[in-house]
C-alpha atoms as a PDB file:
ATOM      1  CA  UNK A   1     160.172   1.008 -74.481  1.00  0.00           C
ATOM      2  CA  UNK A   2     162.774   3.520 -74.915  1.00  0.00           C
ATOM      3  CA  UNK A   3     166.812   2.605 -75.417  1.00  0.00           C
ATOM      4  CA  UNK A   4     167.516   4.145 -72.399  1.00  0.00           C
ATOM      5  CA  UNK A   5     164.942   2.772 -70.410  1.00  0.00           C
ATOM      6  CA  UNK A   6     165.254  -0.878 -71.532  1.00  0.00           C
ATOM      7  CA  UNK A   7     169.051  -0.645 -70.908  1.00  0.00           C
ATOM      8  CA  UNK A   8     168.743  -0.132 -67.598  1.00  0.00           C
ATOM      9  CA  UNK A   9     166.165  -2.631 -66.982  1.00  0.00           C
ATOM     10  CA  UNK A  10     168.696  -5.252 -68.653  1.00  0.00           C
ATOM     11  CA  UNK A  11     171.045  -4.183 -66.732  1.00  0.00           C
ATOM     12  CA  UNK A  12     169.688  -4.179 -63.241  1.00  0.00           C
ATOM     13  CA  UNK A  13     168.122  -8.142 -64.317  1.00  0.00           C
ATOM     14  CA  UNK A  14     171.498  -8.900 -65.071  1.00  0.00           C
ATOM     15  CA  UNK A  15     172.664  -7.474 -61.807  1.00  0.00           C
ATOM     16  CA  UNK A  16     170.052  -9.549 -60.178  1.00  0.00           C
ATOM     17  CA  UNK A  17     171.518 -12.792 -61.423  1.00  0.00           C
ATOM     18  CA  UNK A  18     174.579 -12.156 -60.642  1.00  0.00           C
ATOM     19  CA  UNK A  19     173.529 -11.094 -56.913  1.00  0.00           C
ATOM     20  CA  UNK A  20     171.466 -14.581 -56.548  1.00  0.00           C
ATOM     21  CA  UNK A  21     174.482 -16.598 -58.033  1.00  0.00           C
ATOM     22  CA  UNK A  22     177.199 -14.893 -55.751  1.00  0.00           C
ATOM     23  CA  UNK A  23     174.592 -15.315 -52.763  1.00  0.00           C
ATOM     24  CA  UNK A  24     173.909 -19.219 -53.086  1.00  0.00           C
ATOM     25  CA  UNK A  25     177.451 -20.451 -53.936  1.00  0.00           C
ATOM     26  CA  UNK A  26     177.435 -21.805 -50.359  1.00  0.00           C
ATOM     27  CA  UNK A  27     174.377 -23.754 -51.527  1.00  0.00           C
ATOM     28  CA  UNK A  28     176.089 -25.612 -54.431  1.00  0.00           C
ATOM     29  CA  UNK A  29     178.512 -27.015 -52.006  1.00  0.00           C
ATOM     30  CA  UNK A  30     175.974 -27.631 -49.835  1.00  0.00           C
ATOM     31  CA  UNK A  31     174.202 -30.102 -52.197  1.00  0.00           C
ATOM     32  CA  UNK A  32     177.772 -31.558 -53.052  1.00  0.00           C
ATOM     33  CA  UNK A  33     178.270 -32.424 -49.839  1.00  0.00           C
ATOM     34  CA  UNK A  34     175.405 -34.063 -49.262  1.00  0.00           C
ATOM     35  CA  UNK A  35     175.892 -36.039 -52.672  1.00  0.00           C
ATOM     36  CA  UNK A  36     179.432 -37.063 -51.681  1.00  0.00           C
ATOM     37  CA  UNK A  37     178.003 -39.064 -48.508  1.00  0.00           C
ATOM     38  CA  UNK A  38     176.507 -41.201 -51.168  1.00  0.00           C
ATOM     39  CA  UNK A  39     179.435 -41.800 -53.876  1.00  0.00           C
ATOM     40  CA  UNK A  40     182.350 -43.836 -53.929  1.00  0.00           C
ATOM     41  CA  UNK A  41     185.752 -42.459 -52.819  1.00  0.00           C
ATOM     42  CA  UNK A  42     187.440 -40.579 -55.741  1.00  0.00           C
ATOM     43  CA  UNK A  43     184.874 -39.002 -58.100  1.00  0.00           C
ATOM     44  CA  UNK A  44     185.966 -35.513 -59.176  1.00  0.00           C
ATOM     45  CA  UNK A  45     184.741 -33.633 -56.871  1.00  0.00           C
ATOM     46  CA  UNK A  46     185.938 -30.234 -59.020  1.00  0.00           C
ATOM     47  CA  UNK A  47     184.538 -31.172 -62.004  1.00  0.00           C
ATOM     48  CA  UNK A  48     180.981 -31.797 -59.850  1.00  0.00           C
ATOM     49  CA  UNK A  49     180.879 -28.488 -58.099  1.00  0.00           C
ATOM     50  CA  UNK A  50     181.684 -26.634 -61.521  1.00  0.00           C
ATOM     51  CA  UNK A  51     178.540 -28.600 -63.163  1.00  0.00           C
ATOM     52  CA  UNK A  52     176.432 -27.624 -60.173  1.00  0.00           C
ATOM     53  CA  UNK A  53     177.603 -24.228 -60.268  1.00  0.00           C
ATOM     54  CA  UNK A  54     176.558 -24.002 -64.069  1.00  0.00           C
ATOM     55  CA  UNK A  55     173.052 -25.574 -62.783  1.00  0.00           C
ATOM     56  CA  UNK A  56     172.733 -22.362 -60.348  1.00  0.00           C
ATOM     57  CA  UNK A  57     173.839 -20.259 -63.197  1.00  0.00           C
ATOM     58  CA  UNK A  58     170.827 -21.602 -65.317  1.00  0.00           C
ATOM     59  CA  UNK A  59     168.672 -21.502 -62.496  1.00  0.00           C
ATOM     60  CA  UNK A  60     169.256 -17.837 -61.559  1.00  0.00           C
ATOM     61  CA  UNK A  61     169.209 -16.946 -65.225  1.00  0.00           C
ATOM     62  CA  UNK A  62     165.578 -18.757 -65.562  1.00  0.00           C
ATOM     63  CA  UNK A  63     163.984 -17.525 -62.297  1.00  0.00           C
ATOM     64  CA  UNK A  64     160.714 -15.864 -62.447  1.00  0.00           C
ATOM     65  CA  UNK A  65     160.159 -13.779 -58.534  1.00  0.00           C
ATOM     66  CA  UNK A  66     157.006 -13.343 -59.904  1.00  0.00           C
ATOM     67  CA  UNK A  67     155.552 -16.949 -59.361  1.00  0.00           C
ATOM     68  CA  UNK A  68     156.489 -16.761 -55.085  1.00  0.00           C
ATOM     69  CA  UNK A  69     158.972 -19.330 -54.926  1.00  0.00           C
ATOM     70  CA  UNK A  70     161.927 -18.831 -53.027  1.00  0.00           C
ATOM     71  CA  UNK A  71     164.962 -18.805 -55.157  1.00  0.00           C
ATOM     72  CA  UNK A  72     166.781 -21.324 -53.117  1.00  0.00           C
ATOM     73  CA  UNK A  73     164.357 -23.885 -53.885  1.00  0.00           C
ATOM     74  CA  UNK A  74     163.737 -23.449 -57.556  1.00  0.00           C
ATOM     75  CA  UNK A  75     167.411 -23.609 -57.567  1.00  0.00           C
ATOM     76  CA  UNK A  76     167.953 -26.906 -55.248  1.00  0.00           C
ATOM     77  CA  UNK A  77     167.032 -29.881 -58.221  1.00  0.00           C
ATOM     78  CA  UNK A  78     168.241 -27.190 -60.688  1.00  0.00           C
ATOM     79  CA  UNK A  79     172.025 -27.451 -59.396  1.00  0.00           C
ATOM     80  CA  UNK A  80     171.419 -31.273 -57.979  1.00  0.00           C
ATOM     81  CA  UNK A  81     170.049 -32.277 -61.561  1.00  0.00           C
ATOM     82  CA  UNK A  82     173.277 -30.560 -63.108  1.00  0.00           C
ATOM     83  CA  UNK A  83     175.606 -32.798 -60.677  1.00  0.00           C
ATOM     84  CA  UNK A  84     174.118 -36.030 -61.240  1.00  0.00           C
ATOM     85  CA  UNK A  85     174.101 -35.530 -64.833  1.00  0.00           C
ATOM     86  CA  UNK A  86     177.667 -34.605 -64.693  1.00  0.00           C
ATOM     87  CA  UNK A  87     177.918 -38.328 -63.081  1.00  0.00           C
ATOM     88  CA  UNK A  88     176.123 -40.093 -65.152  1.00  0.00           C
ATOM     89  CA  UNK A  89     178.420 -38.816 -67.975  1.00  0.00           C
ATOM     90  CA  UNK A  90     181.297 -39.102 -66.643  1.00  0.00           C
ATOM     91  CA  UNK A  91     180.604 -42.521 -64.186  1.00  0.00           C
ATOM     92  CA  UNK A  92     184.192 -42.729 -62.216  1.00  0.00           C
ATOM     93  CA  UNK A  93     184.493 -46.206 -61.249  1.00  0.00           C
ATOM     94  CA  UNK A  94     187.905 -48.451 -61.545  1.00  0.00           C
ATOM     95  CA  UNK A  95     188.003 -51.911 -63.252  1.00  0.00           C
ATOM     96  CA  UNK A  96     188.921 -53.060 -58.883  1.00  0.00           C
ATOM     97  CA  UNK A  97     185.281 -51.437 -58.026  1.00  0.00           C
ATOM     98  CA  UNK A  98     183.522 -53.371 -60.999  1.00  0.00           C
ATOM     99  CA  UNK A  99     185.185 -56.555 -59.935  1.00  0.00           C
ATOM    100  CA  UNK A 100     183.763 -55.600 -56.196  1.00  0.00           C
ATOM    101  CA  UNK A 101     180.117 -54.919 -57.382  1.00  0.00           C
ATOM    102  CA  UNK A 102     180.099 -58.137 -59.186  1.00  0.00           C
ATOM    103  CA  UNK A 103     181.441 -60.122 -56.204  1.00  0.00           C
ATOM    104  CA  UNK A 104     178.485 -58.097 -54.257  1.00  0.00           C
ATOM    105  CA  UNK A 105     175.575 -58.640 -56.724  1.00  0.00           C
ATOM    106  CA  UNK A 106     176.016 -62.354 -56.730  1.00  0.00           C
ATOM    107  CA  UNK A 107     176.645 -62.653 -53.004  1.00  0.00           C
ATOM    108  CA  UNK A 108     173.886 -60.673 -52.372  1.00  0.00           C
ATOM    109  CA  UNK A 109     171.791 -62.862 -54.195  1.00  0.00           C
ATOM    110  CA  UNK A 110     172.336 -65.861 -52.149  1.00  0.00           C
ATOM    111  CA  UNK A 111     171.123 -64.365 -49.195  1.00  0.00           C
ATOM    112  CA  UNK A 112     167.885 -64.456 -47.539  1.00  0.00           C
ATOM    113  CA  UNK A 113     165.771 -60.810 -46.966  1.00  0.00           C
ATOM    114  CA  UNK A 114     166.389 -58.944 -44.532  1.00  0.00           C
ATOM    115  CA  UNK A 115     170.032 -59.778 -44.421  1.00  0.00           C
ATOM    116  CA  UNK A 116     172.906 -57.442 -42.775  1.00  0.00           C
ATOM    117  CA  UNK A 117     175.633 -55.425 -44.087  1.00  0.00           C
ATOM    118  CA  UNK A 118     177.797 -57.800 -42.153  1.00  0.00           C
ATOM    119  CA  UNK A 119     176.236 -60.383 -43.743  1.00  0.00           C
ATOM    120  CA  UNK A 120     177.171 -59.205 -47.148  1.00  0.00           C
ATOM    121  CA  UNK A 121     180.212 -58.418 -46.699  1.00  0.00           C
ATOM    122  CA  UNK A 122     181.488 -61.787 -45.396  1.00  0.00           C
ATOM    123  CA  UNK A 123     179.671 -63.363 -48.157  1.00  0.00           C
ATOM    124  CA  UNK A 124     181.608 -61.436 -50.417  1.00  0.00           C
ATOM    125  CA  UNK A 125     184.646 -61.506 -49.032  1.00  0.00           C
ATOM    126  CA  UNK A 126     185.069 -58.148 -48.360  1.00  0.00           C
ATOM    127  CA  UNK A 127     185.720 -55.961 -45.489  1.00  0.00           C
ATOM    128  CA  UNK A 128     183.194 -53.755 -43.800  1.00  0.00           C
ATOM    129  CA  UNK A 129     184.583 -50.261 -45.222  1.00  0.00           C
ATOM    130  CA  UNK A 130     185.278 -52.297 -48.618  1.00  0.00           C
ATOM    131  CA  UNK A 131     181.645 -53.275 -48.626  1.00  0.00           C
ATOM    132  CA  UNK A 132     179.836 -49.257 -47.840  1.00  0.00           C
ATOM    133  CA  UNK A 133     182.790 -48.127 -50.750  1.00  0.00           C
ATOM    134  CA  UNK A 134     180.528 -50.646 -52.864  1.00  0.00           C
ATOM    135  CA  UNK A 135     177.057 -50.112 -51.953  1.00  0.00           C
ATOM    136  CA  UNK A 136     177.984 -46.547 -52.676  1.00  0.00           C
ATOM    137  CA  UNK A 137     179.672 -47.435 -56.065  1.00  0.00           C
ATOM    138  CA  UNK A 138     176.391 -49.253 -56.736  1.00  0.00           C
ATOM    139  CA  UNK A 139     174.257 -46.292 -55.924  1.00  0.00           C
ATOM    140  CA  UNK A 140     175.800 -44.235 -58.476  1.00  0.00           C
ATOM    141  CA  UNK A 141     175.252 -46.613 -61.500  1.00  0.00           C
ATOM    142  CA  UNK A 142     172.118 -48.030 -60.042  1.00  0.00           C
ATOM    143  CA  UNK A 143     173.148 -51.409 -60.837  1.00  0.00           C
ATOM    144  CA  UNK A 144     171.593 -53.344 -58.162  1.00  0.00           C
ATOM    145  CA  UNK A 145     167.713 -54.099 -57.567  1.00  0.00           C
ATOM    146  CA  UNK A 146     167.480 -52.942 -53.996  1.00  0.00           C
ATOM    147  CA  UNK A 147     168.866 -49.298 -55.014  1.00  0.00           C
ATOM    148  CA  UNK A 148     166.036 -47.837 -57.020  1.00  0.00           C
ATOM    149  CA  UNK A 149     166.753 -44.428 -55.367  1.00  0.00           C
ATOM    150  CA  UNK A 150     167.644 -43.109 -51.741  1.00  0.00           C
ATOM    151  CA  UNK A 151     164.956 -44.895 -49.376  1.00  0.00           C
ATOM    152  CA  UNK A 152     163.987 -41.246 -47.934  1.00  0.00           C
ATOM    153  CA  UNK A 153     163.774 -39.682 -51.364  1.00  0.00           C
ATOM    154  CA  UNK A 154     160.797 -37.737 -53.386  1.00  0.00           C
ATOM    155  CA  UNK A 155     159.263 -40.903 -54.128  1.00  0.00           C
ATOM    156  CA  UNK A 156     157.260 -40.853 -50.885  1.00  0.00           C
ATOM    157  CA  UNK A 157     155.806 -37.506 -51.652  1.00  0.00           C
ATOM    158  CA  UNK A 158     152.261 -37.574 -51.526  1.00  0.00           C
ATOM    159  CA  UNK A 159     151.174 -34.875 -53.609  1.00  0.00           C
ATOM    160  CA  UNK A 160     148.616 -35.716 -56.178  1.00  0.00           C
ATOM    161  CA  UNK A 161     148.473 -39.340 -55.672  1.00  0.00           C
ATOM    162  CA  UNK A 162     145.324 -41.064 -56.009  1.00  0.00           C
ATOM    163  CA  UNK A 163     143.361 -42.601 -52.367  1.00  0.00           C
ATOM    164  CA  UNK A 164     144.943 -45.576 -53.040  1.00  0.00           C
ATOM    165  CA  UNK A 165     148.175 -44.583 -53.571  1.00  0.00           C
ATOM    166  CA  UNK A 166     148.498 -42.135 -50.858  1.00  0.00           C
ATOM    167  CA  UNK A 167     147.566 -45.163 -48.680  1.00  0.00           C
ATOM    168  CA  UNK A 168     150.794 -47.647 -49.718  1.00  0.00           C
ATOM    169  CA  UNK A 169     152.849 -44.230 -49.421  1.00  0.00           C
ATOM    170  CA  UNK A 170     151.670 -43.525 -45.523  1.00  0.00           C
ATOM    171  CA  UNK A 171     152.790 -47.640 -45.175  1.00  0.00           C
ATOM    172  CA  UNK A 172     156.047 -47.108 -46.463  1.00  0.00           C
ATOM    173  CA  UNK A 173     156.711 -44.030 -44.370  1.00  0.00           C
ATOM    174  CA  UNK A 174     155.718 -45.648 -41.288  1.00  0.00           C
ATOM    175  CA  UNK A 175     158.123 -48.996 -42.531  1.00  0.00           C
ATOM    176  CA  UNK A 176     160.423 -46.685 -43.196  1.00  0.00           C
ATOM    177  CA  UNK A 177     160.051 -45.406 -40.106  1.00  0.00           C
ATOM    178  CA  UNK A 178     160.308 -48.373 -37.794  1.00  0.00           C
ATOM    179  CA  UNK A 179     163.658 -49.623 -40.365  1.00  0.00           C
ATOM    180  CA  UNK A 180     165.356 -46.149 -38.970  1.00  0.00           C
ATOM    181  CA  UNK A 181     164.393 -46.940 -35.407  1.00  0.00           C
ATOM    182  CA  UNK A 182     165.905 -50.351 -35.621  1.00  0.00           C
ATOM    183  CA  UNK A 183     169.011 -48.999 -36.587  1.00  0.00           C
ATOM    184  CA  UNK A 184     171.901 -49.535 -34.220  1.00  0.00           C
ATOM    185  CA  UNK A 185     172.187 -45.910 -32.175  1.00  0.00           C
ATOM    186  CA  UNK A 186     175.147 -44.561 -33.979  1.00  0.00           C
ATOM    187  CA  UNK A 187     173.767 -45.495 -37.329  1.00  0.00           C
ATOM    188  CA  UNK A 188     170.105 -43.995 -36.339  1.00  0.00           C
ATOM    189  CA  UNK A 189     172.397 -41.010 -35.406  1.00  0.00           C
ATOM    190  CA  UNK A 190     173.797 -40.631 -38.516  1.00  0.00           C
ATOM    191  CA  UNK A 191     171.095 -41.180 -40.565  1.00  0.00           C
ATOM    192  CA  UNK A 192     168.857 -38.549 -38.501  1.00  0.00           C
ATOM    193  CA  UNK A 193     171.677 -35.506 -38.729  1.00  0.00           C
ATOM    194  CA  UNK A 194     172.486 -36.282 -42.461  1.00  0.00           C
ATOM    195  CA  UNK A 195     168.349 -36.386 -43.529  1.00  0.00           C
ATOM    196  CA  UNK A 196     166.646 -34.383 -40.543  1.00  0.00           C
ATOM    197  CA  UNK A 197     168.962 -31.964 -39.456  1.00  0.00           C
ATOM    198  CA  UNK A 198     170.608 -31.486 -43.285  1.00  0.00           C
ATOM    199  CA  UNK A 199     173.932 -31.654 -41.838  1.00  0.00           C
ATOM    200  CA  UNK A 200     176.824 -32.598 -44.272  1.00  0.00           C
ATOM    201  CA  UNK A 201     179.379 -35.475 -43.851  1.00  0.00           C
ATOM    202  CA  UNK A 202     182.311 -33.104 -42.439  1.00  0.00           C
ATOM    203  CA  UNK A 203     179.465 -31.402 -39.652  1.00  0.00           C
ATOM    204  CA  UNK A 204     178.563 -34.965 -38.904  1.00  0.00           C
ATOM    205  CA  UNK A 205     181.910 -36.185 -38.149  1.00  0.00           C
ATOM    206  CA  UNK A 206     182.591 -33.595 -35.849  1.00  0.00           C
ATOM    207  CA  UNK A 207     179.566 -34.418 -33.899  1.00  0.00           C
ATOM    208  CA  UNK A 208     180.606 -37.953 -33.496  1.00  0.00           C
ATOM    209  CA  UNK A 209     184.112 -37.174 -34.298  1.00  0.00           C
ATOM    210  CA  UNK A 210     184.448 -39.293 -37.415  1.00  0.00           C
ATOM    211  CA  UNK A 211     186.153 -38.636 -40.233  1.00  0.00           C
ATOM    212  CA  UNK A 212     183.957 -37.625 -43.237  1.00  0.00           C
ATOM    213  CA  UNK A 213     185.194 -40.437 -45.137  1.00  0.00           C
ATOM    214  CA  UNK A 214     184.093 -42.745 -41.521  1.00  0.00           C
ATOM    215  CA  UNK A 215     180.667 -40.784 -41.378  1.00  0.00           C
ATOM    216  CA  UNK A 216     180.352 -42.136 -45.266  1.00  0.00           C
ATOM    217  CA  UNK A 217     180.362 -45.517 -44.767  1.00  0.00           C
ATOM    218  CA  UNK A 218     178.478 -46.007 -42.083  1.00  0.00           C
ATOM    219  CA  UNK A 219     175.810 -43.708 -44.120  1.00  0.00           C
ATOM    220  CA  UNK A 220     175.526 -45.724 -47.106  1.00  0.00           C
ATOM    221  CA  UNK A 221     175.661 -49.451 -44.381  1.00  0.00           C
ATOM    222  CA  UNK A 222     172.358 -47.976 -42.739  1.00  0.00           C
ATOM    223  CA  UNK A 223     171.155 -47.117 -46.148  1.00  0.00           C
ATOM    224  CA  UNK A 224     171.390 -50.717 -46.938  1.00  0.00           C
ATOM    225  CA  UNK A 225     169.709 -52.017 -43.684  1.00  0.00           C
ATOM    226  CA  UNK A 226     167.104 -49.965 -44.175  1.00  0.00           C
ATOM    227  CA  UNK A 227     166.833 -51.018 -47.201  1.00  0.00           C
ATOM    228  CA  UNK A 228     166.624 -54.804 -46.415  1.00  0.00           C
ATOM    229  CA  UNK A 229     164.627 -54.263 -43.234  1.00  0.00           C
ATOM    230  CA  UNK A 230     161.694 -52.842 -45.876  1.00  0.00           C
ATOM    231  CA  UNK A 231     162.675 -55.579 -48.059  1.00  0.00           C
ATOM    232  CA  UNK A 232     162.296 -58.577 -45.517  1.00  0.00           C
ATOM    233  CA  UNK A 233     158.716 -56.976 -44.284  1.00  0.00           C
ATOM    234  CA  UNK A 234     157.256 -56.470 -47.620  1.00  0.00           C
ATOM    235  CA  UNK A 235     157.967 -60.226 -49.016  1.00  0.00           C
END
């Protein structure tokens, strides 16, 4: 390939990444958001968006048109993996929030399945908001047995599972199912906009007009329900 020639095909790829970075900038945030319903209050959120903007970087850098996927979603887990690694470096949580966790973990183990957030919290002594700051602290370092991942994650994709797996994964969308629907209606609400429509905590709050940190913890309090309505039904 001539100088010339390969020059200018360097230089329009480069121009290409740097067209596809400056494009989805709005989609790093996006993912933050979302992320943020999930975390406990006072993570860095600065030091998260720079890590996911170094995960688009990478991702725009690595992209191949060629293969017919759409850059947004080869770039989606890119820039999502790059955050949660960034938080599993740099894990944010105060000796107060350990203290909490422990206080939930053991109360949490006296109850029955199928328990409430209500329920929790008054066994550990803790207030309502106190208790969703928690289960979100929990999330992040996985520390508890009935957070093995978001219940509406990947894991029920049923792409290349065996019969017999694709069979358990239809039951635990349909329980999943039915543990949204028995949500409280503000709850099911919440849970719908932030998964369904992909709205973010601030564009949920001004639905319902919460405040993002509001919209938050009632989030991560149906999270748990749902997670001890599936719980309760598959002892």
């Amino acid at each position: 390939m001539p100088v010339i020639t390969r020059a200018y095909t360097q230089l329009a790829e480069q121009t290409r990444r740097h067209e596809l970075i400056e494009s989805h900038l709005g989609l790093v945030r996006h993912i933050l958001g979302k992320l943020l319903a999930q975390l406990p209050p006072g993570v860095d959120v600065e030091n998260l968006e720079s890590a996911g903007t170094l995960g688009l970087v990478e991702a725009a850098g690595k992209y191949d048109p060629e293969r017919g996927i759409k850059f947004e979603t080869y770039a989606y887990t890119r820039i999502r993996g790059a955050i949660l690694d960034e938080l599993r470096r740099n894990c944010p949580l105060p000796q107060h929030v350990l203290e909490r966790v422990a206080r939930v973990r053991k109360a949490y183990e006296m109850l029955s399945p199928g328990s409430t957030a209500e329920e929790l919290a008054t066994a550990a002594g803790l207030s309502d908001d106190e208790l969703a700051d928690c289960l979100a602290a929990m999330r992040l370092t996985r520390m508890t047995s009935w957070e093995a991942g978001d219940p509406l994650d990947a894991r029920l994709a049923d792409r290349g599972e065996a019969p017999d797996v694709l069979a358990e994964r239809a039951e635990q969308k349909e329980l999943l199912a039915d543990a949204i629907e028995a949500l409280p209606q503000r709850e099911r609400l919440v849970v719908t906009l932030y998964y369904k429509e992909d709205l973010r905590l601030k564009e949920i709050g001004t639905v319902l007009k919460l405040s993002e940190s509001r919209v938050s913890r009632v989030l991560n309090a149906a999270i748990f329900q749902m997670g001890e309505y599936m719980r309760a039904r598959q002892a």
